[in-house]
Protein backbone atom coordinates (compact mmCIF):
# COMPACT_ATOMS: atom_id res chain seq x y z
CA UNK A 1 153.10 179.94 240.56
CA UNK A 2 154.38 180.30 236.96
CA UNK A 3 156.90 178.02 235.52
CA UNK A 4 159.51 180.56 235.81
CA UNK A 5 158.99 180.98 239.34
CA UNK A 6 159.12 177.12 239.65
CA UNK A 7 162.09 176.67 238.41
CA UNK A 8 164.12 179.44 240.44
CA UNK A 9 162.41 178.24 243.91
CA UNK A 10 163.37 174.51 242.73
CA UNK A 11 166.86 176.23 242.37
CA UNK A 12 167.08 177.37 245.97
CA UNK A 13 165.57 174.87 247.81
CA UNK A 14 167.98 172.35 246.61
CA UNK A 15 170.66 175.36 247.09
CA UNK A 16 170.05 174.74 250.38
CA UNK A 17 169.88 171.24 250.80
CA UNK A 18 173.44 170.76 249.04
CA UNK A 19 175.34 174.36 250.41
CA UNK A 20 178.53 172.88 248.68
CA UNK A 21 177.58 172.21 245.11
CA UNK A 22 176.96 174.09 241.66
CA UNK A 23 172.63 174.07 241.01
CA UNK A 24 172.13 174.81 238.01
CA UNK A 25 169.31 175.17 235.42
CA UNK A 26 169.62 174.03 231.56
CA UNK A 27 167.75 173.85 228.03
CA UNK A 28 167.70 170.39 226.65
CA UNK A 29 166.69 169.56 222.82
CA UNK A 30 164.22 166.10 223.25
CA UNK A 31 162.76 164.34 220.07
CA UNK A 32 160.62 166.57 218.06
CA UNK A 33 162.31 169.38 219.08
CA UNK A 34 160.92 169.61 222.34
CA UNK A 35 162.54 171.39 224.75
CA UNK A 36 162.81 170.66 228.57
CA UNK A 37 164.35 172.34 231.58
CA UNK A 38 166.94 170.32 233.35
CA UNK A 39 168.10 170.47 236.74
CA UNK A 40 171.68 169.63 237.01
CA UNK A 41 173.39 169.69 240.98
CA UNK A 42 177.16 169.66 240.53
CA UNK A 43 179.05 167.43 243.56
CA UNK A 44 182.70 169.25 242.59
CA UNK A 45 183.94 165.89 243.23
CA UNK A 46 182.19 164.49 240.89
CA UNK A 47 182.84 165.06 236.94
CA UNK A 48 178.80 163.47 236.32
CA UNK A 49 175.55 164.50 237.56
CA UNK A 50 171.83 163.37 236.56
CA UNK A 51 169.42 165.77 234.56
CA UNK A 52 166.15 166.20 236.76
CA UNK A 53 163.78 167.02 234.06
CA UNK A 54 161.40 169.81 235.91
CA UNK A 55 158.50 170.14 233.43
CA UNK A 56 157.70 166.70 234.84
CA UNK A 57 157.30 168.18 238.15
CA UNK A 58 156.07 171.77 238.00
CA UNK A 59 152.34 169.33 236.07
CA UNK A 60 152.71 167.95 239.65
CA UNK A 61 152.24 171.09 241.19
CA UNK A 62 149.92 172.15 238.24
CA UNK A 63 147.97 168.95 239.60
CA UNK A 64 147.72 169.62 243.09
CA UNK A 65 151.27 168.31 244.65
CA UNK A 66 152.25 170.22 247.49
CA UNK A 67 156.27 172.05 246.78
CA UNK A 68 157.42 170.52 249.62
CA UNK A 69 156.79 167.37 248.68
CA UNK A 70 158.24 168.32 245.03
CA UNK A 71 161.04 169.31 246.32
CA UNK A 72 161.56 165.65 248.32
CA UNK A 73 160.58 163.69 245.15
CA UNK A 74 163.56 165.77 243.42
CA UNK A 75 166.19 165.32 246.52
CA UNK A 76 165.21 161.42 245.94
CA UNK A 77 165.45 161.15 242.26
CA UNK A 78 168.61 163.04 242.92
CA UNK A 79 169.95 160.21 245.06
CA UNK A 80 168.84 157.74 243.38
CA UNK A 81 170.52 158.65 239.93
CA UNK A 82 173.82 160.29 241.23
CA UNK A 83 177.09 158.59 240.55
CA UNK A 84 179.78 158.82 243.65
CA UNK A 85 182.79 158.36 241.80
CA UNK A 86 183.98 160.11 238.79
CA UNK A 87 183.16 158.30 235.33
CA UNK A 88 186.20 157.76 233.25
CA UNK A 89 185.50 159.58 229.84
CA UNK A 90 188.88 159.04 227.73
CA UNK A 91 187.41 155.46 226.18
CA UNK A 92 185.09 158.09 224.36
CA UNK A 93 188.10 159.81 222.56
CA UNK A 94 188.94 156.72 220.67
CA UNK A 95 186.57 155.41 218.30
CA UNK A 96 187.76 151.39 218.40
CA UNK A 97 186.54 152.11 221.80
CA UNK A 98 183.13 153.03 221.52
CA UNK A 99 182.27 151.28 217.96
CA UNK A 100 180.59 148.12 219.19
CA UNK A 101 178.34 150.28 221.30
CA UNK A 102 177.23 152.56 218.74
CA UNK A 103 173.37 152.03 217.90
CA UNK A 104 170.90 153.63 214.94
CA UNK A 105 167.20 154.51 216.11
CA UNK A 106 164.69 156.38 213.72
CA UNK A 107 163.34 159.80 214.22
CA UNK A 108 161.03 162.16 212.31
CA UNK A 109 163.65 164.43 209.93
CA UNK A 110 160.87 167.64 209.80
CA UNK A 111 160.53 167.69 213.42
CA UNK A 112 164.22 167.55 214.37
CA UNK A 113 165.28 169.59 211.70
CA UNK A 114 166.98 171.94 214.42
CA UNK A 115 168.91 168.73 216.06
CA UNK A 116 170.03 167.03 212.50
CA UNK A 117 172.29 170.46 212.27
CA UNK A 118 174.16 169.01 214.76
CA UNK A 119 174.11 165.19 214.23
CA UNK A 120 175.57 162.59 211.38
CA UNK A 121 172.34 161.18 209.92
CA UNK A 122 170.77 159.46 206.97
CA UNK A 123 167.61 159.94 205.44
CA UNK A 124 164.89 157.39 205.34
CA UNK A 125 162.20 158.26 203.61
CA UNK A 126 160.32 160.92 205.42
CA UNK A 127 162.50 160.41 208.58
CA UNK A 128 166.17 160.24 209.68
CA UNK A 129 168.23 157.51 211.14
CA UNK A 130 170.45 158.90 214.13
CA UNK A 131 173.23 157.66 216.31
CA UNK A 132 173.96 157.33 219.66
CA UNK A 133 176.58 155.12 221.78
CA UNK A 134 174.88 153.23 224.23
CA UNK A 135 177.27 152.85 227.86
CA UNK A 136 175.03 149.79 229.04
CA UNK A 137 172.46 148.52 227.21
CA UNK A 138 170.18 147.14 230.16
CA UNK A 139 169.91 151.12 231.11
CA UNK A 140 168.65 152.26 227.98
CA UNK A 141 165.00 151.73 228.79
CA UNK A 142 165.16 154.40 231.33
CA UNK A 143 164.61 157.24 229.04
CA UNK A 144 168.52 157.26 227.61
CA UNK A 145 169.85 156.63 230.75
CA UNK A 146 173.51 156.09 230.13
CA UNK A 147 173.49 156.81 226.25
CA UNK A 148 175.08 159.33 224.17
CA UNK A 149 173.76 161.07 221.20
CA UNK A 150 176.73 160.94 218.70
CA UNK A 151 177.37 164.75 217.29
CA UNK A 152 178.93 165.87 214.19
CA UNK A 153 181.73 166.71 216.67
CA UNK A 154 182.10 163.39 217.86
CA UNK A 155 182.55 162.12 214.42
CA UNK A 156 184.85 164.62 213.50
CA UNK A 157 187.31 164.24 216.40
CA UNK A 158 187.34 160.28 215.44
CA UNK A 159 187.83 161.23 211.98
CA UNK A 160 185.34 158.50 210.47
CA UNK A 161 182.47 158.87 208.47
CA UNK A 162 178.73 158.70 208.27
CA UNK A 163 178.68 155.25 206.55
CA UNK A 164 181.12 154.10 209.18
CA UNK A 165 178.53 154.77 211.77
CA UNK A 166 176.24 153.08 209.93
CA UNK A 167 178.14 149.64 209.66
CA UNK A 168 179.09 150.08 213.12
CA UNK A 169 175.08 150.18 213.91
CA UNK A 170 174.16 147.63 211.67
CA UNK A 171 176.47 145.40 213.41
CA UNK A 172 175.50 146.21 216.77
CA UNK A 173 171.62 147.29 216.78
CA UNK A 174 170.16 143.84 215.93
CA UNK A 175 172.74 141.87 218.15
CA UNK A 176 172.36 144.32 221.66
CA UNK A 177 168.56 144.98 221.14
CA UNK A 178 167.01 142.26 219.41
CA UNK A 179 163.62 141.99 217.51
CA UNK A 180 160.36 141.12 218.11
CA UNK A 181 157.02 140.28 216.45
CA UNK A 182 153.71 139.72 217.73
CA UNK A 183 149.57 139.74 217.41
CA UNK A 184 148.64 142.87 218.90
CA UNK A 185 145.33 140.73 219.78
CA UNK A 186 147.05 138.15 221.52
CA UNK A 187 149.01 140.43 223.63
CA UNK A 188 145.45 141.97 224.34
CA UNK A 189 143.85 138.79 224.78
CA UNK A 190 146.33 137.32 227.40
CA UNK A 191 145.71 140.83 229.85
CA UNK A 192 142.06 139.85 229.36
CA UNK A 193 139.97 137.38 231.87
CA UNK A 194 136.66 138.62 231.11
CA UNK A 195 135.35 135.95 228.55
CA UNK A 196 133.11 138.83 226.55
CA UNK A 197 136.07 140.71 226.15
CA UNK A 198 138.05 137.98 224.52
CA UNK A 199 135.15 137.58 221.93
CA UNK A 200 135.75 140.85 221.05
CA UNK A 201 139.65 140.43 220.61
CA UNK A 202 138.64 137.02 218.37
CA UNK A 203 136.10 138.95 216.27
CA UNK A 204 138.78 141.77 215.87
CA UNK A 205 141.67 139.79 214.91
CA UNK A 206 139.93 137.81 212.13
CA UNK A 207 138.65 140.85 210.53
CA UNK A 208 141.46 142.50 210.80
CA UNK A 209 144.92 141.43 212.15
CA UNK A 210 147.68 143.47 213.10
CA UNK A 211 151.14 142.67 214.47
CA UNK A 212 153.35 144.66 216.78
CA UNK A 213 157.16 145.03 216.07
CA UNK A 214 159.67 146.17 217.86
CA UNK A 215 163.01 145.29 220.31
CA UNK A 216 163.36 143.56 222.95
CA UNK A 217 163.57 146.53 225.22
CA UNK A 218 160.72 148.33 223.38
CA UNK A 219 162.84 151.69 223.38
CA UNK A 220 163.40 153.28 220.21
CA UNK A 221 161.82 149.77 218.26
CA UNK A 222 160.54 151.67 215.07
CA UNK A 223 164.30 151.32 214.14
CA UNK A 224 163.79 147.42 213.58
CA UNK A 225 163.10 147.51 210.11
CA UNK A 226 166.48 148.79 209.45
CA UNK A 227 167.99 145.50 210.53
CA UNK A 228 168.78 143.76 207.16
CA UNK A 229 165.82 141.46 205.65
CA UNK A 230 163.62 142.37 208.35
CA UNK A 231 160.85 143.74 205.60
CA UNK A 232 161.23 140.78 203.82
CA UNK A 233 161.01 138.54 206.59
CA UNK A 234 157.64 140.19 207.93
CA UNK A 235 156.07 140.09 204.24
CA UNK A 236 156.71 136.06 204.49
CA UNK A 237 154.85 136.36 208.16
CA UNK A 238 152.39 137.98 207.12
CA UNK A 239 151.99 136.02 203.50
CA UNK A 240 152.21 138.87 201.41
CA UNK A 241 152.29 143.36 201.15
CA UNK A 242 151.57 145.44 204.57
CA UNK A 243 150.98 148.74 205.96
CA UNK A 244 153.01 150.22 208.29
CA UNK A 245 151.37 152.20 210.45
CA UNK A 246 153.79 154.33 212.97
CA UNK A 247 152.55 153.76 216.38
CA UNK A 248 155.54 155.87 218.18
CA UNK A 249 159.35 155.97 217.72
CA UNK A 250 159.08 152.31 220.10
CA UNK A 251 157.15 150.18 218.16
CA UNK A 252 155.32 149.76 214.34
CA UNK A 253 151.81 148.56 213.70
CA UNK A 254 152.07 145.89 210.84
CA UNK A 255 148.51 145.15 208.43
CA UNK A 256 148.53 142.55 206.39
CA UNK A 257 147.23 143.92 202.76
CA UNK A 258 146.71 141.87 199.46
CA UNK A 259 147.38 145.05 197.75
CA UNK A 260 147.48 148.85 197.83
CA UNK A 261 144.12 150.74 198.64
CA UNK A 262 144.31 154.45 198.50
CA UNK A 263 141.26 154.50 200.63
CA UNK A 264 142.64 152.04 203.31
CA UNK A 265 145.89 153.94 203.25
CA UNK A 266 143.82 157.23 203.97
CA UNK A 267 141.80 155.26 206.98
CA UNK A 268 145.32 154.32 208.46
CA UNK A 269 146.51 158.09 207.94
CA UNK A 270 143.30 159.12 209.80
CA UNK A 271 144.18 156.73 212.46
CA UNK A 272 147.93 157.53 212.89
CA UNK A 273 147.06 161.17 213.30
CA UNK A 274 144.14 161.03 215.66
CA UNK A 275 146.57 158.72 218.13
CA UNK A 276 149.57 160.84 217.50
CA UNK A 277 147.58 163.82 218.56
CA UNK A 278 145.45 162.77 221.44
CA UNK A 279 147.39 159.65 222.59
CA UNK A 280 151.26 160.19 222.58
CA UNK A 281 153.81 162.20 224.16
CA UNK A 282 154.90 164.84 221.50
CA UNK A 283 158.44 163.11 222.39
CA UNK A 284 157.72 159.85 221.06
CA UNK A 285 155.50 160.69 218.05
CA UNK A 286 157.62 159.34 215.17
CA UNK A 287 155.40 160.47 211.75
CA UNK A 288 151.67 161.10 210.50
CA UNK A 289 152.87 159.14 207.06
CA UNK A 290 151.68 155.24 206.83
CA UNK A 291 153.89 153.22 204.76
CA UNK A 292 153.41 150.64 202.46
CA UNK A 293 155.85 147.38 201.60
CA UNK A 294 155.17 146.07 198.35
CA UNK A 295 156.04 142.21 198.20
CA UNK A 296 156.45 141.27 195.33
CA UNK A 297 159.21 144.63 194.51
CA UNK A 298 160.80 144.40 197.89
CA UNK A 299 159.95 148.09 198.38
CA UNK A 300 159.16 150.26 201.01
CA UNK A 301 157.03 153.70 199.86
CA UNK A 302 155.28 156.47 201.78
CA UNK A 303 151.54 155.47 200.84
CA UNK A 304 149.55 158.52 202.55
């Protein structure tokens, strides 16, 4: 069965599970400028209704899954996400509103060059800080459940500006999210009983530590070193410079370095690529560039 055909059978079969409502089939833009097929099942009572993503679904069948039970797992997702009232959407004509939920995350600016038509943004170095307006922040780990990328139409209608959105974020990102910073080895180390195992880990971390940084939630995480001083305050962690290598658009790889090494900074492009490549989601790839923060200027440069 090809996707095509997938997606109108999905259609009908859940035609005929809910006679009374609107199924319907739509192109959404994802990071990177992937796009996805959504299913969307319209209660006319309702004025909201859950995307079921079906690219997830027709791999299942690619896999082996049976379309019956596809179907089910849909009905059920369906049920599980839909909202039986109506959702009251006039908060979101008034900016005062909406401003202390408004959030900044990073994203790659080559690969969303199609989506930054349509969005305020700001460029950072090779990528591009974004908004969105977040409606409750412990749902935000469920792939942007109950968040709203702001548009240029948004911003328009409110009549503020890009830097506006920016202090609003500033404000807001830190404070609802949070930060975090850890040893990559001893979050390794603690999911490890096997005593050899943790010899390894040892031997690895003296020869060459790395830290983990991110939020809280660890969704969207990369956009931590935005918060103010952050940089700083890692260089006095980590007593001194340090790559950044981008591990996905959740979380940042930190390496302590006594100085800039073009041939280091090529080893950690190497690395960056290979994972981004055979190891992440195209969605949550955030850049093939390592960075590097140079202590003693307070500066942040693309190093390879």
């Amino acid at each position: 069965m090809t996707f095509q055909e997938f997606k109108l059978n999905i259609v009908e079969a859940i035609k005929e599970i809910y006679p009374q409502a609107d199924v319907e089939l739509t192109s959404i833009l994802k990071n990177n400028s992937n796009k996805l097929t959504g299913l969307i099942v319209k209660d006319k009572s309702i004025n909201i209704t859950p995307t079921i993503y079906l690219d997830y679904y027709y791999n299942k069948l690619v896999e082996g899954e049976t379309f019956e039970n596809i179907v089910d797992s849909i009905n059920r997702s369906y049920i599980n996400n839909k909202i039986d009232k109506d959702f009251n959407i006039s908060f979101f004509l008034n900016y005062s509103s909406v401003k202390n939920g408004i959030l900044f995350k990073l994203i790659n600016r080559d690969r969303n060059a199609q989506l930054l038509e349509s969005v305020p943004y700001i460029e950072y170095l090779d990528l591009a800080i974004v908004f969105y307006y977040v409606v409750n922040i412990s749902e935000i780990c469920e792939d942007a459940k109950g968040s709203i990328l702001i548009t240029n139409e948004h911003m328009s209608h409110w009549n503020v500006s890009v830097n506006d959105l920016m202090l609003a974020a500033k404000n807001n990102t830190k404070s609802l999210c949070g930060y975090s910073f850890n040893n990559m080895f001893e979050i390794l180390f603690n999911k490890y009983t096997d005593f050899a195992n943790k010899e390894d880990l040892i031997t690895a971390q003296n020869s060459m530590p790395l830290f983990i940084v991110s939020n809280d939630m660890l969704v969207n995480g990369a956009s931590t070193i935005l918060y103010e001083d952050t940089l700083s305050d890692i260089a006095l962690k980590v007593r001194g410079s340090y790559y950044i290598l981008p591990s996905s658009i959740h979380e940042l790889i930190i390496v302590p370095a006594d100085e800039y090494q073009n041939d280091q900074a090529l080893f950690y492009k190497n690395m960056v690529c290979n994972v981004n490549r055979e190891n992440l989601d195209e969605v949550d790839i955030l850049s093939d560039s390592v960075y590097f923060y140079n202590n003693a200027l307070n500066e942040l440069t693309i190093c390879a």
